[in-house]
Each structure stands twice: as C-alpha cells, then as structure tokens.
PDB file of N, CA and C in Angstrom:
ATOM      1  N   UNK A   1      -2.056  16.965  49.383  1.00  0.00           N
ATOM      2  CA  UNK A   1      -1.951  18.144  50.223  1.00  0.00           C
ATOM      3  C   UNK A   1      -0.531  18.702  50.218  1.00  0.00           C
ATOM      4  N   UNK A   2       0.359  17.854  49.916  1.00  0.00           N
ATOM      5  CA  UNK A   2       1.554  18.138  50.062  1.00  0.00           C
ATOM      6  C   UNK A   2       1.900  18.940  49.044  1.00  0.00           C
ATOM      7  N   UNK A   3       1.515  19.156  47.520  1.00  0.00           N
ATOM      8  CA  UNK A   3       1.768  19.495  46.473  1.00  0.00           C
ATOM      9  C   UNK A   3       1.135  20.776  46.798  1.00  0.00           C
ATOM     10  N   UNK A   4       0.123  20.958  47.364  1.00  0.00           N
ATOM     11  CA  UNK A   4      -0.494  22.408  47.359  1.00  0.00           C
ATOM     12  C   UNK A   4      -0.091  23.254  48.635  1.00  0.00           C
ATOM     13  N   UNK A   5       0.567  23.153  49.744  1.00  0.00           N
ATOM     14  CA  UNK A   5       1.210  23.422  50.414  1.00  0.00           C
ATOM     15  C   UNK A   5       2.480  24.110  49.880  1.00  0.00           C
ATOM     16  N   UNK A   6       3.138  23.299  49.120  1.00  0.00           N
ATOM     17  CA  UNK A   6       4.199  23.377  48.554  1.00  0.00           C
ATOM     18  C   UNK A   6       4.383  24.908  47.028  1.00  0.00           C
ATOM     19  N   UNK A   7       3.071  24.533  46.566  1.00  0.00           N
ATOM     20  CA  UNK A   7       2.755  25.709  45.363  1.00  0.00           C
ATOM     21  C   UNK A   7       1.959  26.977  46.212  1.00  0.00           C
ATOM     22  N   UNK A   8       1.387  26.949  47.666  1.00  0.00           N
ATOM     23  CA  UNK A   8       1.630  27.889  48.021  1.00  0.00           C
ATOM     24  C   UNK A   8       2.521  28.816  48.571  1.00  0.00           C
ATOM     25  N   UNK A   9       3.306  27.793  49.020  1.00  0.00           N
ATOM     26  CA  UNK A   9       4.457  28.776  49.249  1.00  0.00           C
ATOM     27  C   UNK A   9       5.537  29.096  48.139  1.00  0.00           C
ATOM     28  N   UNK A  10       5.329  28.761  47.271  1.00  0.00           N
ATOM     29  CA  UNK A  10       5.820  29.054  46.333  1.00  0.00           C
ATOM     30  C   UNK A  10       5.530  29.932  45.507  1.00  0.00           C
ATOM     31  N   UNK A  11       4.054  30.192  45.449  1.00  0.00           N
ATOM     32  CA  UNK A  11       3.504  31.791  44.389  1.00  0.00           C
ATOM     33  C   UNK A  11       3.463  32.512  45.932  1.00  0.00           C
ATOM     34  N   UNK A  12       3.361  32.122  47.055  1.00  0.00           N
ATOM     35  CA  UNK A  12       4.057  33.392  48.286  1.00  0.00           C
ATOM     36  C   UNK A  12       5.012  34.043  48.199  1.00  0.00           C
ATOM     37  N   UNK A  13       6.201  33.173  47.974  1.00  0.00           N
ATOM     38  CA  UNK A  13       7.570  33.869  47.965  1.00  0.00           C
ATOM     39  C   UNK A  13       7.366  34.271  46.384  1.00  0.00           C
ATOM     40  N   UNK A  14       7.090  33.607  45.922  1.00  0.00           N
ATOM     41  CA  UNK A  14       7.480  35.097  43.993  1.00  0.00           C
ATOM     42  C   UNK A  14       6.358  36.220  44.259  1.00  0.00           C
ATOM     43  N   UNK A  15       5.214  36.112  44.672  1.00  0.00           N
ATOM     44  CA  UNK A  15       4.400  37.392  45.275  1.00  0.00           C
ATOM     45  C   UNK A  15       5.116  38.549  45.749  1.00  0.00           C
ATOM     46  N   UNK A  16       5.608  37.833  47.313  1.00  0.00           N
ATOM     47  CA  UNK A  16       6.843  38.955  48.161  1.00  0.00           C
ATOM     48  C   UNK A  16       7.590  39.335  47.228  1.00  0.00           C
ATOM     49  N   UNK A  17       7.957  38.753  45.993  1.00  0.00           N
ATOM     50  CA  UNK A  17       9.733  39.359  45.707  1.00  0.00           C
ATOM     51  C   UNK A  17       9.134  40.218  44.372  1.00  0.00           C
ATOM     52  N   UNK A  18       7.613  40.187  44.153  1.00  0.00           N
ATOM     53  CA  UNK A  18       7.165  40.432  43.335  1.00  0.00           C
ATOM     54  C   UNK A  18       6.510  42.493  43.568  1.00  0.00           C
ATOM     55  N   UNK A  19       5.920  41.856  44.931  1.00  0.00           N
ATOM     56  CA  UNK A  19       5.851  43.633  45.970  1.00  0.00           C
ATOM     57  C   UNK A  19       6.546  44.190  46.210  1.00  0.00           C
ATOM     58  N   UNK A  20       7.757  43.340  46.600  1.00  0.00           N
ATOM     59  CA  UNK A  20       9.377  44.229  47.050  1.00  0.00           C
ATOM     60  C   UNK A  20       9.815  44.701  46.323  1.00  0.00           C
ATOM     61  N   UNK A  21      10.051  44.150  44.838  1.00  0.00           N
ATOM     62  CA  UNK A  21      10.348  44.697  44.343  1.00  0.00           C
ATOM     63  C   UNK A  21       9.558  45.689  43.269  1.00  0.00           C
ATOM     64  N   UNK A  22       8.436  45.887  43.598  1.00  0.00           N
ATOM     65  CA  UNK A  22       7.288  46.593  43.203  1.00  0.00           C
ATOM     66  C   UNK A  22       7.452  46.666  41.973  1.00  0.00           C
ATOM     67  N   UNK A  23       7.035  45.741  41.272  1.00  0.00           N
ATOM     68  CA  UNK A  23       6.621  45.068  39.716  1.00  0.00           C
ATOM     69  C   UNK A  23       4.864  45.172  39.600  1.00  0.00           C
ATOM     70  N   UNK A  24       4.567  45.708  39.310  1.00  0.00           N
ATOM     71  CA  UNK A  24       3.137  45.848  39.093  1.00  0.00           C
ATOM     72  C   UNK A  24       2.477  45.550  37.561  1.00  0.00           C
ATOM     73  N   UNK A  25       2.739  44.395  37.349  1.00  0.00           N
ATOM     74  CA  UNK A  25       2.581  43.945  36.616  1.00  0.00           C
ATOM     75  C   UNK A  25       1.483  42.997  36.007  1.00  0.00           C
ATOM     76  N   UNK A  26       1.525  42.771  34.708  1.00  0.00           N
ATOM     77  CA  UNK A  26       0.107  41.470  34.672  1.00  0.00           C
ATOM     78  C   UNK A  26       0.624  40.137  35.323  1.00  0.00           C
ATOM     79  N   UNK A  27       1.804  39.930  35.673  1.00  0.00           N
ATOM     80  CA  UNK A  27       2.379  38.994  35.960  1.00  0.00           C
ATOM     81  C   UNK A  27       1.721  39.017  37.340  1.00  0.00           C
ATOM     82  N   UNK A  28       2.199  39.692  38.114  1.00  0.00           N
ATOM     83  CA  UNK A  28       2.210  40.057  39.264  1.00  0.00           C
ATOM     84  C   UNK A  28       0.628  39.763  40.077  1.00  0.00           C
ATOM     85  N   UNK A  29       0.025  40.116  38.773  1.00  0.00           N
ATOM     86  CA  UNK A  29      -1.610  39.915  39.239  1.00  0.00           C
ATOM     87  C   UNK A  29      -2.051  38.411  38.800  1.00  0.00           C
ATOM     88  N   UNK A  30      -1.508  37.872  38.156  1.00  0.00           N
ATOM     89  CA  UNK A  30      -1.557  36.623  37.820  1.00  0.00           C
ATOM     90  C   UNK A  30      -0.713  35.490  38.983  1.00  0.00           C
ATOM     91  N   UNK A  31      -0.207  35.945  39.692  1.00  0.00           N
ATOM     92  CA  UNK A  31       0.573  35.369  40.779  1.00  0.00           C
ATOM     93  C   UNK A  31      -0.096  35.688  42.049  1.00  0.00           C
ATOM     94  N   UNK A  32      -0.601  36.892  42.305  1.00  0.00           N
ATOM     95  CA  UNK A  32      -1.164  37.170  43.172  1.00  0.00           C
ATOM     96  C   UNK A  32      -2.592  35.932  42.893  1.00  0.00           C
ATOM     97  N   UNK A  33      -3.556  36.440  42.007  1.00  0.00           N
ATOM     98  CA  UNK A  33      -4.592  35.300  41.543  1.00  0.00           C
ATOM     99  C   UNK A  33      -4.272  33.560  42.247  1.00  0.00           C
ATOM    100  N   UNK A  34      -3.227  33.465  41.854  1.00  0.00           N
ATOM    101  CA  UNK A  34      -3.054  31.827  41.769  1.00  0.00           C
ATOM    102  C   UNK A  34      -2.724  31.653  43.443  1.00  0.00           C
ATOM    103  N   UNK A  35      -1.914  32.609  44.195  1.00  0.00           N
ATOM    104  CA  UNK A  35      -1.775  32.229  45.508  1.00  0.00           C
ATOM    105  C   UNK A  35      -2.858  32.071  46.416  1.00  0.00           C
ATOM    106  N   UNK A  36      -3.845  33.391  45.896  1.00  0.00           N
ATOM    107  CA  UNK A  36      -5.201  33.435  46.305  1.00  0.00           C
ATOM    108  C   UNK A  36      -6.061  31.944  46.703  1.00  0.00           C
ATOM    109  N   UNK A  37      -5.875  31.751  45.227  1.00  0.00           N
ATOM    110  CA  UNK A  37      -7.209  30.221  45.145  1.00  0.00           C
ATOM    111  C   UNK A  37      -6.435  29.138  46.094  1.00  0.00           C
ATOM    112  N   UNK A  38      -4.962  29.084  45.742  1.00  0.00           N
ATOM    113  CA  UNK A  38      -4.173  27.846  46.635  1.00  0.00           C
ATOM    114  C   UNK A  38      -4.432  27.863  47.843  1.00  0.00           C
ATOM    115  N   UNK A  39      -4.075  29.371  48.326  1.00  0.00           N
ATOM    116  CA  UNK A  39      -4.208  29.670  50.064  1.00  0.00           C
ATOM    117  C   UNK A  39      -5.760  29.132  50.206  1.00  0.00           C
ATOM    118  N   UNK A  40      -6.517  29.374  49.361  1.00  0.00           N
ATOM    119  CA  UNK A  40      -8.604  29.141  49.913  1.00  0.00           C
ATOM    120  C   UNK A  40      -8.701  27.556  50.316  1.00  0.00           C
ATOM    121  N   UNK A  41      -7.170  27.064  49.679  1.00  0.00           N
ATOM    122  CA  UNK A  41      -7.763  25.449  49.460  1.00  0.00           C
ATOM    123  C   UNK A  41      -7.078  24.992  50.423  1.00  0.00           C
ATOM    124  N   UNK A  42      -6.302  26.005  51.116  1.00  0.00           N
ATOM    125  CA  UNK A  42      -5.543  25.176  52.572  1.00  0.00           C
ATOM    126  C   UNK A  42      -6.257  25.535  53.635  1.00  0.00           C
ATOM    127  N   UNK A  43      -5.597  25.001  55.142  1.00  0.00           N
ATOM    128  CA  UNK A  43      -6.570  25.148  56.421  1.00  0.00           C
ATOM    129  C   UNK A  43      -5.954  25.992  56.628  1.00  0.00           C
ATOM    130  N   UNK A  44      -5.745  27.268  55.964  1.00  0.00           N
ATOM    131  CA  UNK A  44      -5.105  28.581  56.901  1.00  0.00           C
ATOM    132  C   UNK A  44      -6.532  29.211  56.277  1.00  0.00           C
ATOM    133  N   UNK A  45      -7.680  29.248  54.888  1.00  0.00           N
ATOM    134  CA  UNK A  45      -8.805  29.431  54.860  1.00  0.00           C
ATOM    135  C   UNK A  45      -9.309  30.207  55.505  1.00  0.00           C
ATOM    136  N   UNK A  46     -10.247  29.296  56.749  1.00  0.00           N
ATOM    137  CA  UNK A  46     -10.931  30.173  57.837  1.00  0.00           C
ATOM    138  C   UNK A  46      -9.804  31.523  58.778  1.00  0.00           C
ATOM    139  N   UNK A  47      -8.964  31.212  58.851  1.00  0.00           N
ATOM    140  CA  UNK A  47      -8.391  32.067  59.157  1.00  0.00           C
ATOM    141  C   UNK A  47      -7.900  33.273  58.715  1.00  0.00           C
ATOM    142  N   UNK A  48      -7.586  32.868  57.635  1.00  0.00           N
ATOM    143  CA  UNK A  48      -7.475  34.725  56.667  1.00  0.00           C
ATOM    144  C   UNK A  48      -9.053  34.945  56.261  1.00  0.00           C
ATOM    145  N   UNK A  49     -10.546  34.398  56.305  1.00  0.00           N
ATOM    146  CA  UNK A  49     -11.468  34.717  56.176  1.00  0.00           C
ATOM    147  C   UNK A  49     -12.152  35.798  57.080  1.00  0.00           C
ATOM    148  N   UNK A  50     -11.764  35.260  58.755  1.00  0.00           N
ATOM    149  CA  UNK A  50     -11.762  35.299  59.597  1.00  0.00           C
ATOM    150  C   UNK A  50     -11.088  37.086  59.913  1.00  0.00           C
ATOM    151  N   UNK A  51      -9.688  37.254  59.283  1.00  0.00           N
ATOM    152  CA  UNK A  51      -8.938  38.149  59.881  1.00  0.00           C
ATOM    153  C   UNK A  51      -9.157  39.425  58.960  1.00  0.00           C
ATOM    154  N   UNK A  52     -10.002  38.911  57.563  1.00  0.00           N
ATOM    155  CA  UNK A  52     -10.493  39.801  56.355  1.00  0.00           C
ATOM    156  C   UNK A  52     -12.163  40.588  57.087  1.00  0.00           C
ATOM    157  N   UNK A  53     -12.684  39.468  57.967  1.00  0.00           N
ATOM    158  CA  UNK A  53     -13.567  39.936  58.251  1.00  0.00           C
ATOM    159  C   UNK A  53     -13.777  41.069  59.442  1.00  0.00           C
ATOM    160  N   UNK A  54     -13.007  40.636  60.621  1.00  0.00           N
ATOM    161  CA  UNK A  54     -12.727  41.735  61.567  1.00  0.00           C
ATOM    162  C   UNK A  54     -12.074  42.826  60.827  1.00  0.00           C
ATOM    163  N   UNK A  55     -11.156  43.041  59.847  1.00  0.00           N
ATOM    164  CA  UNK A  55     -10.337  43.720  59.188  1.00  0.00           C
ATOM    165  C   UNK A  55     -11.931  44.609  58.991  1.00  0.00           C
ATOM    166  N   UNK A  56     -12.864  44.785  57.946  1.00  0.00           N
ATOM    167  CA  UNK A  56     -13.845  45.340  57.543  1.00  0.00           C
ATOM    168  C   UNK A  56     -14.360  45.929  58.789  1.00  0.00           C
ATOM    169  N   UNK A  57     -14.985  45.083  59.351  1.00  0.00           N
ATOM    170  CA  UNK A  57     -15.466  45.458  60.750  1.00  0.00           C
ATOM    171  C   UNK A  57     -15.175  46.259  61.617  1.00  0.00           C
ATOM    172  N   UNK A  58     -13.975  46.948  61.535  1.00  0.00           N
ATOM    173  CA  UNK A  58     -13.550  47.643  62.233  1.00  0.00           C
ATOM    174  C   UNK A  58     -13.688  48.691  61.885  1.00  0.00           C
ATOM    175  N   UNK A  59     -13.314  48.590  60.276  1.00  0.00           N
ATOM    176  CA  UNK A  59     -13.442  49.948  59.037  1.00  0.00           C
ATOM    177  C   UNK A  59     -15.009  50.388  58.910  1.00  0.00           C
ATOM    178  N   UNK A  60     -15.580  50.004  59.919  1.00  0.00           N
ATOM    179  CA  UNK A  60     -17.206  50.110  59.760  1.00  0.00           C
ATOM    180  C   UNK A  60     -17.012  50.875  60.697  1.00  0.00           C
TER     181      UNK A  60
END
C-alpha cells in the first residue's frame, strides 16, 4: 500500500505541473491515465466516485 500511495502522489504532482503548465500532450494523457487507475486502487475511491456522482447529478 505504501508503494501505491506513494506513485500516486507522484503522477499527482507531474499531472499538476503538467496542467499548470498546460502541456497537452500524449504525455500528459498518459499521466493523467496512470493517476487515474492508482487513485481507483486507493481508499480515496468511493469518494471521488461519490463526488463524480453528485457532480452529474446536479448537471441533470
């Protein structure tokens, strides 16, 4: 758990520095990708599931 904790915050912060500095890139989407699946596999999960779903819901 510790290792994936660790590689998420790690394609987090190159993500951020990746938007900030608005690189729109294949890279960029390939980093975005990988933070994606890491974040699904931690217990923050239900919670960005959760905040994706009211997010819609509202837009309804």
């Amino acid at each position: 758990m510790t290792f994936t904790v660790s590689a998420v915050l790690f394609f987090g912060v190159v993500l951020g520095v990746l938007v900030r500095s608005r690189q729109t890139t294949g890279l960029a989407a390939c980093v975005a990708v990988a933070f994606g699946f890491l974040l699904a596999s931690t217990d923050f999960a239900p919670a960005v599931r959760d905040l994706l779903s009211r997010a819609v819901s509202v837009g309804q």
